[in-house]
Protein backbone atom coordinates (compact mmCIF):
# COMPACT_ATOMS: atom_id res chain seq x y z
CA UNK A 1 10.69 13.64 19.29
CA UNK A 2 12.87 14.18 16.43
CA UNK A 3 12.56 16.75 13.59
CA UNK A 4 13.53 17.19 9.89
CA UNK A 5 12.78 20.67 7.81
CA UNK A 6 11.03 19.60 3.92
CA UNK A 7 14.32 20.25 2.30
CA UNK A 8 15.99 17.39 4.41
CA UNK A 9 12.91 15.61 4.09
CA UNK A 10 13.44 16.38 0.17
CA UNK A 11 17.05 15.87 0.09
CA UNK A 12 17.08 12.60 2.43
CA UNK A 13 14.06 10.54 3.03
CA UNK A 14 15.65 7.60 4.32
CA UNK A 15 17.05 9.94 6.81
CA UNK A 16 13.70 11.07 7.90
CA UNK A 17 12.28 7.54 7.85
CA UNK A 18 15.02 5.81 10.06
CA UNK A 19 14.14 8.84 12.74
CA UNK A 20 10.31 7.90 12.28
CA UNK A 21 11.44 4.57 13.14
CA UNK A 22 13.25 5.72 16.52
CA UNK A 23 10.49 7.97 17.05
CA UNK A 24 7.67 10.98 15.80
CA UNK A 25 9.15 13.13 13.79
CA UNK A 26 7.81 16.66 12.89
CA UNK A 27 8.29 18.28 9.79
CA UNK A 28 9.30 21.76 10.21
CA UNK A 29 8.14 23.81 7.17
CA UNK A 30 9.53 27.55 7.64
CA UNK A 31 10.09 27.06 11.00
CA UNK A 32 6.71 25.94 11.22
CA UNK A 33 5.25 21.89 11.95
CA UNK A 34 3.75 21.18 8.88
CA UNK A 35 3.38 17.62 9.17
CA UNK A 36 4.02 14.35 11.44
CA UNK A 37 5.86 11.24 10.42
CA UNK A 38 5.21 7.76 12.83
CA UNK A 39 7.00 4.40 11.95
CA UNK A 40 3.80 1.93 11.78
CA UNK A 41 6.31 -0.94 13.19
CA UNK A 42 7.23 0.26 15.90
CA UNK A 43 4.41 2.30 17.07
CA UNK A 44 2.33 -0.79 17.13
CA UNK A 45 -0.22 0.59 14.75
CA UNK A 46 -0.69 -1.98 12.66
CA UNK A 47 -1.31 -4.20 15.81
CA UNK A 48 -4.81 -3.42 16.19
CA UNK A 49 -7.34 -6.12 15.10
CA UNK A 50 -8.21 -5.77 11.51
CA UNK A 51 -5.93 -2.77 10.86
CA UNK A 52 -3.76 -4.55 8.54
CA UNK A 53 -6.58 -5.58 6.37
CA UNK A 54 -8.36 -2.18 6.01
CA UNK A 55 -4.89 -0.55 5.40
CA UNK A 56 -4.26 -3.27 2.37
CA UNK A 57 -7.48 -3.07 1.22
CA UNK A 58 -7.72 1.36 1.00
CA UNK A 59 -4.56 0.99 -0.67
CA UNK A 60 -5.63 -1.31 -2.86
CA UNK A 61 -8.77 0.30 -3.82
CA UNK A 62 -7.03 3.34 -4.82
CA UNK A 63 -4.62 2.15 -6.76
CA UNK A 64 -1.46 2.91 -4.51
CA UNK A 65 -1.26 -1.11 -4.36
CA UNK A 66 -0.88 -4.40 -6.55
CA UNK A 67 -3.17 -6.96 -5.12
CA UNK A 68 -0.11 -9.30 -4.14
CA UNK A 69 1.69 -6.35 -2.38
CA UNK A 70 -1.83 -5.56 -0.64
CA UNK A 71 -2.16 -9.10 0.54
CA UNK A 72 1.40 -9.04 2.36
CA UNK A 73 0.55 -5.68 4.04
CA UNK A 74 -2.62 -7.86 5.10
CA UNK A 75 -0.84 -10.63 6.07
CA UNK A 76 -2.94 -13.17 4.31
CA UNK A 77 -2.43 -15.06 1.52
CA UNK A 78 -3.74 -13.34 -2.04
CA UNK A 79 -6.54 -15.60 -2.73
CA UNK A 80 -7.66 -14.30 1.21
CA UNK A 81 -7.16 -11.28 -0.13
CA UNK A 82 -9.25 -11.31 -3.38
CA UNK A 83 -11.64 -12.91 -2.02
CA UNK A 84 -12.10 -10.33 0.66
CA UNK A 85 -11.85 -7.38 -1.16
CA UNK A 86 -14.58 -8.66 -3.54
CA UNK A 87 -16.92 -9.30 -0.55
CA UNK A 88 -16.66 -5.90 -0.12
CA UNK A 89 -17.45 -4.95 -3.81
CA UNK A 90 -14.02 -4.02 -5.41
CA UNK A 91 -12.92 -5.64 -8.50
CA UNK A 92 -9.74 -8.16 -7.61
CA UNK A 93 -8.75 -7.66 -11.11
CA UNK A 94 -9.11 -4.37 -12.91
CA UNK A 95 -8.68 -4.57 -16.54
CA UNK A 96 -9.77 -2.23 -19.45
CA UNK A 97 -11.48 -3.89 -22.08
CA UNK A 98 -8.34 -3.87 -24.23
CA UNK A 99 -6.70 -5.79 -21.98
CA UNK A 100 -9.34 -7.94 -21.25
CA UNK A 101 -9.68 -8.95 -24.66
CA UNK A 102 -6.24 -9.42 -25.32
CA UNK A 103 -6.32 -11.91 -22.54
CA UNK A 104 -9.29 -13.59 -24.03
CA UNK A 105 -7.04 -14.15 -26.79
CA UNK A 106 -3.99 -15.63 -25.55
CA UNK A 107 -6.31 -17.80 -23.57
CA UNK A 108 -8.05 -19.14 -27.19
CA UNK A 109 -4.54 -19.52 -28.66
CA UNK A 110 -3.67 -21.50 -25.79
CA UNK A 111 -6.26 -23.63 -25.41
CA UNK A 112 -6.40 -24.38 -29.45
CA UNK A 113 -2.78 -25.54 -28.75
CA UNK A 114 -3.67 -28.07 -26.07
């Protein structure tokens, strides 16, 4: 078990995260464990049947995610991945009406040019 206190953790991340690699590390806060960082790789976490997808797809949902980086934490390929998160009733695409309509309008500029 390794440990880093939150400045190190602050100061050096990539320190912290090449020890979660190795092994758990605690986060000492005050001389106090505040929190616990695993490496997903090499714990085997992301092993488990179907834990790749739901990981992808909670990321996705809220927004910590672009669909095509969502799809390679899912290890499918990002029509797979649209397709299943829209089975499961979240929007593959999420636009705001602006944007939808400005891409309504590129579209009719392009297609009056073909």
């Amino acid at each position: 078990m390794e440990t880093v206190n939150v400045s190190g953790l602050k100061n050096n991340p990539s320190d912290a995260l090449r020890k979660a690699r190795r092994d758990v590390v605690v986060v000492m806060n005050r001389d106090k464990p505040d929190a616990l960082m695993v490496g997903v790789e090499s714990s085997g976490v992301l092993e488990g049947k179907g834990v790749r997808p739901a990981l992808a797809t909670a990321l996705f949902r809220d927004g910590h995610l672009s669909l095509v980086r969502s799809a390679r934490v899912a290890q499918m390929p990002v029509s797979e991945f649209a397709s299943h998160v829209s089975r499961l009733g979240i929007a593959a695409i999420q636009l705001t009406a602006q944007e939808a309509a400005a891409d309504m309008d590129t579209l009719e500029e392009w297609l009056a040019t073909s």
